[in-house]
C-alpha atoms as a PDB file:
ATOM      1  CA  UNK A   1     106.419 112.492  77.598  1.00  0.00           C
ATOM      2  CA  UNK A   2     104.741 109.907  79.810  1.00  0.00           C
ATOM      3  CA  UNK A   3     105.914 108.647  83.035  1.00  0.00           C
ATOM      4  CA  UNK A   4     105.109 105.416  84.036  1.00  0.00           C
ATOM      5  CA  UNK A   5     104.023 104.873  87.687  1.00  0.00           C
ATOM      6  CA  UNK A   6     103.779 102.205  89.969  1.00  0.00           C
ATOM      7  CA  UNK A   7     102.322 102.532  93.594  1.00  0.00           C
ATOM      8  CA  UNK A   8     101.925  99.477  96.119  1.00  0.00           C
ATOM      9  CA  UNK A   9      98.301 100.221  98.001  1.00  0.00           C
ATOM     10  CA  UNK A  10      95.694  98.511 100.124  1.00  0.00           C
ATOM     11  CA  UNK A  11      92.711  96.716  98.653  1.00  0.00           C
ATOM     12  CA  UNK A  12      90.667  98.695 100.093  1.00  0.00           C
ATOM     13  CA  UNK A  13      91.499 101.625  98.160  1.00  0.00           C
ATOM     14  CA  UNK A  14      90.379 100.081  94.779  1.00  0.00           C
ATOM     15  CA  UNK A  15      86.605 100.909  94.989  1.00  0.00           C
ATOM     16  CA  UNK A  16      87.239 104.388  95.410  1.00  0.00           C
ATOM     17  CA  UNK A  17      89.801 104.615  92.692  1.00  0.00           C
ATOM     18  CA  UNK A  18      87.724 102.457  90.152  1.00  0.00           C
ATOM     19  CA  UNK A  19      84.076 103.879  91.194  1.00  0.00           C
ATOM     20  CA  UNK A  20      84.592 107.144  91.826  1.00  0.00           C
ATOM     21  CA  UNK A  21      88.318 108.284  90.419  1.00  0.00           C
ATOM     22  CA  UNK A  22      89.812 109.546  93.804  1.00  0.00           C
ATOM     23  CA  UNK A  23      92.803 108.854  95.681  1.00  0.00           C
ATOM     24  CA  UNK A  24      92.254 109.939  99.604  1.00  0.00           C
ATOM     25  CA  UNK A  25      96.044 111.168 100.810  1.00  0.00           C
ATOM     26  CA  UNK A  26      96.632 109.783 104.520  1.00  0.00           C
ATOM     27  CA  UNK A  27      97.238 113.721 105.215  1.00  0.00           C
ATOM     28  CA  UNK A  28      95.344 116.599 104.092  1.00  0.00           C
ATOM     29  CA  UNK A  29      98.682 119.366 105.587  1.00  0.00           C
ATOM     30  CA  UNK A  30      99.907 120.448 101.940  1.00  0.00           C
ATOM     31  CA  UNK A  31     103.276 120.814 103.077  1.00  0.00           C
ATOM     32  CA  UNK A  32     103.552 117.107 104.514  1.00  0.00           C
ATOM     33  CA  UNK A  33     106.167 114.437 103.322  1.00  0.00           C
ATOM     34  CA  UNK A  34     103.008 112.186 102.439  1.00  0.00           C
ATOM     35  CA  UNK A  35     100.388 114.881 101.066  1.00  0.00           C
ATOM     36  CA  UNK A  36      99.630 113.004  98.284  1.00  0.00           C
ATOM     37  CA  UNK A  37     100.121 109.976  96.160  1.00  0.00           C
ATOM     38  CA  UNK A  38     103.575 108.456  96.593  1.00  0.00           C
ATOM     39  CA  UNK A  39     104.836 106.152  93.408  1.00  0.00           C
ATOM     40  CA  UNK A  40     107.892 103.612  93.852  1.00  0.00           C
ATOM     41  CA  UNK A  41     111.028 105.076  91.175  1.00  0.00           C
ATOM     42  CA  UNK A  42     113.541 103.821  89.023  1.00  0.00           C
ATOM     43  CA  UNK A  43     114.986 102.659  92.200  1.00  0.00           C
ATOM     44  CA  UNK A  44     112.428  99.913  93.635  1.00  0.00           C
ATOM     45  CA  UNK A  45     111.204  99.121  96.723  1.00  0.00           C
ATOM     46  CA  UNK A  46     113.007 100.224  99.788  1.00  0.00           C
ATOM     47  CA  UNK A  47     112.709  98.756 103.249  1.00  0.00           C
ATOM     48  CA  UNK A  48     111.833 102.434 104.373  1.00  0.00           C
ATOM     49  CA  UNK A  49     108.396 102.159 101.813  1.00  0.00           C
ATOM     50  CA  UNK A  50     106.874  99.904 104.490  1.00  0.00           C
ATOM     51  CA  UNK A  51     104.669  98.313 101.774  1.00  0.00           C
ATOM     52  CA  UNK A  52     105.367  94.677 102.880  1.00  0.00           C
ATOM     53  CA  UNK A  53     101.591  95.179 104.025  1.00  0.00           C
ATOM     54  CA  UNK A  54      99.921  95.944 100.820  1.00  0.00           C
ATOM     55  CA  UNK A  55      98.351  93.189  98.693  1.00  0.00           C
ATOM     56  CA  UNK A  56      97.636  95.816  95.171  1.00  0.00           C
ATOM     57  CA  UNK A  57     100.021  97.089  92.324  1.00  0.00           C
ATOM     58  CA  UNK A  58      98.536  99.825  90.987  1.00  0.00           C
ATOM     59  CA  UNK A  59     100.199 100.805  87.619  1.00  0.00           C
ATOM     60  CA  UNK A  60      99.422 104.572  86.050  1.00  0.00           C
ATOM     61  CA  UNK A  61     100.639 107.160  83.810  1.00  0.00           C
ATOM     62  CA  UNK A  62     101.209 110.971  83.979  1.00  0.00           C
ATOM     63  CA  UNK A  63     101.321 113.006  81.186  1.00  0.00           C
ATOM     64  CA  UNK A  64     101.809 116.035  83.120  1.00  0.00           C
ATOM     65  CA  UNK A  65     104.965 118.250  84.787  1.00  0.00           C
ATOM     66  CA  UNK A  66     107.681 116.629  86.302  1.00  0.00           C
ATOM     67  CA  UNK A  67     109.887 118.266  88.664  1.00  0.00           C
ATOM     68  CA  UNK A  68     113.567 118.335  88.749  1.00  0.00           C
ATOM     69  CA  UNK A  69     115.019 115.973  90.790  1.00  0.00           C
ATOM     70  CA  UNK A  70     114.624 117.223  94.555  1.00  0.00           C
ATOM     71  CA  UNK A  71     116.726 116.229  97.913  1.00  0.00           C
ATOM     72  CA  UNK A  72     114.473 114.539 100.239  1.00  0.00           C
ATOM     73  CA  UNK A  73     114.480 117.381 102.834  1.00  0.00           C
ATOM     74  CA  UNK A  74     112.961 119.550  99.901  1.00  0.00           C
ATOM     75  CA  UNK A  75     110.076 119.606 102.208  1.00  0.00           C
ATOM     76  CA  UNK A  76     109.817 122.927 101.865  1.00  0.00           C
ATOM     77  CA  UNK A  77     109.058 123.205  98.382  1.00  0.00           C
ATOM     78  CA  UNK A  78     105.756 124.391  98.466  1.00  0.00           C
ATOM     79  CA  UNK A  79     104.215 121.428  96.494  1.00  0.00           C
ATOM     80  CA  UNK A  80     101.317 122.388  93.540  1.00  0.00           C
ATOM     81  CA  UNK A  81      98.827 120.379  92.321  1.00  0.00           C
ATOM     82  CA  UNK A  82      99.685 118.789  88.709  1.00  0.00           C
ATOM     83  CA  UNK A  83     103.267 118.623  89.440  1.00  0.00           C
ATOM     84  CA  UNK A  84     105.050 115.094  89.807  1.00  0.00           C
ATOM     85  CA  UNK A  85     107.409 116.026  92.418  1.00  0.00           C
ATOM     86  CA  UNK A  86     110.861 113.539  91.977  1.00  0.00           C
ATOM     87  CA  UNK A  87     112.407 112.955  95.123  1.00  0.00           C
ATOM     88  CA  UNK A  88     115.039 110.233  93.469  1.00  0.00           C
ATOM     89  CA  UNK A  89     112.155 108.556  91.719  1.00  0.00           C
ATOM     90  CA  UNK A  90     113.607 108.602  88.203  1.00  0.00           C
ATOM     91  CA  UNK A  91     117.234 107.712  89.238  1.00  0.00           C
ATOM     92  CA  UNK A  92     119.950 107.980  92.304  1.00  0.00           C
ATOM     93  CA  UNK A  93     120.471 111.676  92.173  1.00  0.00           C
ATOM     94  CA  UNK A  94     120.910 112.370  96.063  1.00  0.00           C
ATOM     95  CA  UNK A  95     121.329 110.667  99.310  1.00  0.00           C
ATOM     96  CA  UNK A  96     117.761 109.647  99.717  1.00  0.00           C
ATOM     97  CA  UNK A  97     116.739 106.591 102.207  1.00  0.00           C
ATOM     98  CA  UNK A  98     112.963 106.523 100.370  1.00  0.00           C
ATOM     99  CA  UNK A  99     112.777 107.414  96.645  1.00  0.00           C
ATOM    100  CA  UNK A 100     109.910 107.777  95.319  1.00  0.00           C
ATOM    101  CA  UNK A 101     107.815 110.135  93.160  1.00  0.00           C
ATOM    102  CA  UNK A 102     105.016 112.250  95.177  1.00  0.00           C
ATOM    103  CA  UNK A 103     101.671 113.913  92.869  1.00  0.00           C
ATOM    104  CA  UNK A 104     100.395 116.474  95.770  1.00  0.00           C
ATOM    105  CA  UNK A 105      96.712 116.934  96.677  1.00  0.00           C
ATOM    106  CA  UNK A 106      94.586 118.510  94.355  1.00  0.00           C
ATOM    107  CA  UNK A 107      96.173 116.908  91.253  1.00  0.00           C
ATOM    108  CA  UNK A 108      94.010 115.482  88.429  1.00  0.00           C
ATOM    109  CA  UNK A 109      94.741 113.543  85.321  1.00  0.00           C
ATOM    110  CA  UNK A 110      96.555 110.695  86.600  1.00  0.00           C
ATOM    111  CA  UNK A 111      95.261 107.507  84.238  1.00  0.00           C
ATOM    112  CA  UNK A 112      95.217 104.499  85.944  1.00  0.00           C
ATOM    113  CA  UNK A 113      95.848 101.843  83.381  1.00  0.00           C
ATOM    114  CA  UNK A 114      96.338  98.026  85.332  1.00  0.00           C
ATOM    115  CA  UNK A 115      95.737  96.674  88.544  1.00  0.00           C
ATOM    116  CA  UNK A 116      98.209  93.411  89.869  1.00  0.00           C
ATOM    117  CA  UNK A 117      96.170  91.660  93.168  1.00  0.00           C
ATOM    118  CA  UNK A 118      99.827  90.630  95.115  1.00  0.00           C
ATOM    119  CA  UNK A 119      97.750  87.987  97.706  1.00  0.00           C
ATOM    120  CA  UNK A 120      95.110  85.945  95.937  1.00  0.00           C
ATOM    121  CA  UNK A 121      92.778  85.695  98.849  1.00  0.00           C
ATOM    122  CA  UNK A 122      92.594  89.582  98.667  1.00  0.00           C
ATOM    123  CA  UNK A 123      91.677  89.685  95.078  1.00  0.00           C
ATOM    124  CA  UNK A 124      89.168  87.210  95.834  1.00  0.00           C
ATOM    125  CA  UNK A 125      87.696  88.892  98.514  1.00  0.00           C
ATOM    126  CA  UNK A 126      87.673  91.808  96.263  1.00  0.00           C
ATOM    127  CA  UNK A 127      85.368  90.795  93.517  1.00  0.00           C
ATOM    128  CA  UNK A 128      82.997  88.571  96.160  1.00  0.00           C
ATOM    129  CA  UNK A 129      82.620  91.994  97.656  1.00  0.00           C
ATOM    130  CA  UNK A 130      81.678  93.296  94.280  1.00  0.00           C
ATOM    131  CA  UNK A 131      78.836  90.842  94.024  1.00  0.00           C
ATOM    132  CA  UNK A 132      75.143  90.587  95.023  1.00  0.00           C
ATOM    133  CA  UNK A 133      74.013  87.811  97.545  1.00  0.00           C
ATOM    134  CA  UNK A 134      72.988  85.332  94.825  1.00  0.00           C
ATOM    135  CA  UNK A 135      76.335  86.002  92.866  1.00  0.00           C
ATOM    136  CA  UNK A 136      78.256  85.248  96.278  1.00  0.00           C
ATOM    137  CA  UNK A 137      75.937  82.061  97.276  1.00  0.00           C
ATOM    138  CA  UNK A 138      76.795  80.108  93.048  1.00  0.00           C
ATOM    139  CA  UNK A 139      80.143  81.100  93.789  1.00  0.00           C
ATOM    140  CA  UNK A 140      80.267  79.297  97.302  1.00  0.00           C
ATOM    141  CA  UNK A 141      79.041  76.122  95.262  1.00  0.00           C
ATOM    142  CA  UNK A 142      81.368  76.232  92.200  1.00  0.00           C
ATOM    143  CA  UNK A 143      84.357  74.099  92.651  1.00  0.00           C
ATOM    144  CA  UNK A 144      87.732  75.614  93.679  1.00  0.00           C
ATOM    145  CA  UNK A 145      89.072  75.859  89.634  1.00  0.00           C
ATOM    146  CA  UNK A 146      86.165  77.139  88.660  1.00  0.00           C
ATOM    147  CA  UNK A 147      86.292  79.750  91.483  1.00  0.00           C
ATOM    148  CA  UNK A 148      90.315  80.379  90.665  1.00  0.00           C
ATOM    149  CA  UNK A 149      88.613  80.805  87.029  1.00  0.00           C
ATOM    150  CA  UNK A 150      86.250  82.972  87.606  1.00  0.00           C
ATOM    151  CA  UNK A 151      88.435  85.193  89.966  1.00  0.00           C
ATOM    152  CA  UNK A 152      91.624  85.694  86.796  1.00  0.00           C
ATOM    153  CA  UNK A 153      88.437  86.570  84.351  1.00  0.00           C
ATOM    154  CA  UNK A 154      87.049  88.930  86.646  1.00  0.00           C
ATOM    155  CA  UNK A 155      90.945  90.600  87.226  1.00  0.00           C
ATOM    156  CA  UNK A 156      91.871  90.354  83.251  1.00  0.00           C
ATOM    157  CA  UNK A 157      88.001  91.970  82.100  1.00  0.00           C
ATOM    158  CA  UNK A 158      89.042  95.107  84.511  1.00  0.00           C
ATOM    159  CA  UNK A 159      92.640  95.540  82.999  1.00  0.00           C
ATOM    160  CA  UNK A 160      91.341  94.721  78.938  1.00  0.00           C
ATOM    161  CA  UNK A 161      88.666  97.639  80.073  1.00  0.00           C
ATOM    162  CA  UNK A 162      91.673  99.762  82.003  1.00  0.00           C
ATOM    163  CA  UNK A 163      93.837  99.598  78.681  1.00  0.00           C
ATOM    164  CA  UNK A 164      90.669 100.583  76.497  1.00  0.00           C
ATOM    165  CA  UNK A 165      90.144 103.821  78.480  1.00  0.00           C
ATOM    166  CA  UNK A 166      92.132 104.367  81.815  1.00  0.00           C
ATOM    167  CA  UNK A 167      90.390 105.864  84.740  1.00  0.00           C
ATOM    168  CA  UNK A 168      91.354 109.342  85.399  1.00  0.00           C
ATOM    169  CA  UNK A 169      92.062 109.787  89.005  1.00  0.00           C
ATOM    170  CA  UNK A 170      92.184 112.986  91.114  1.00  0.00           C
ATOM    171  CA  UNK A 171      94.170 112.605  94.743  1.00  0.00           C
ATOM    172  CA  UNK A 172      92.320 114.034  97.352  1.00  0.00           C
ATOM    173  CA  UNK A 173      92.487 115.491 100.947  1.00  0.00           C
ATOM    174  CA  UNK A 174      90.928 113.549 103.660  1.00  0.00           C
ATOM    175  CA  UNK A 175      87.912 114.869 104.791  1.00  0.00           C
ATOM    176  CA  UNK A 176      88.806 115.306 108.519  1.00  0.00           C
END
């Protein structure tokens, strides 16, 4: 059975996820709250998240193990890779300030299958950084609908491709 994921992220992430199919986890200690990629549950967005900063919806799917639903000071669970660790992510099972779903470092298989820019400027940032000098100086002179044009074809060609055949992402340690 599939679960359907959605993690808030900064732009700056998206190259690596849609070049090279990695997610780098802010910590690389296995046992850490964060070791990993953290989704948003059945629940929402909290104010605990802190994603007010983040300008990209990322939306995936697992296919793998899920675990039981787990306390939030389930820390201690020694986490595996290719486990979808629940902490209240598919419902309000315990007291839990930041639900969420957590797939540990080392995992592999996550598809990622849309991408939702939140800030427009971002997004077009994005694809001008995607872009070779010439590309960026006949964009400077289009006019501003034709730039807003170009910028929703360039986001709905990635997501047609993404629903053809979604990337497979692994999550990663840092390297330091």
């Amino acid at each position: 059975m599939s679960i359907y994921l959605e993690r808030k992220t900064f732009i700056s992430k998206l190259p690596e996820l849609l070049d090279e199919g990695i997610f780098t986890a802010c910590s690389k200690e296995i046992l850490n709250y964060d070791a990993g990629m953290n989704f948003l549950g059945a629940l929402g967005e909290h104010p605990n998240h802190q994603l007010s900063d983040r300008n990209v919806k990322i939306f995936c799917t697992w296919d793998g193990e899920v675990s039981q639903p787990l306390k939030w000071d389930d820390v201690g669970v020694k986490k595996q890779p290719n486990i979808l660790y629940d902490y209240n992510g598919s419902g309000n099972h315990f007291q839990n300030n930041d639900p969420r779903y957590l797939l540990p470092i080392g995992s592999n298989g996550l598809l990622l299958n849309k991408v939702e820019f939140l800030d427009s400027e971002a997004e077009k940032c994005f694809w001008l950084s995607r872009q070779n000098f010439l590309a960026k100086l006949f964009f400077k002179f289009k006019s501003k609908k034709r730039q807003d044009d170009w910028i929703i074809q360039k986001t709905i060609e990635l997501n047609s491709a993404l629903s053809k055949k979604p990337k497979q992402i692994s999550v990663n340690a840092p390297e330091n």
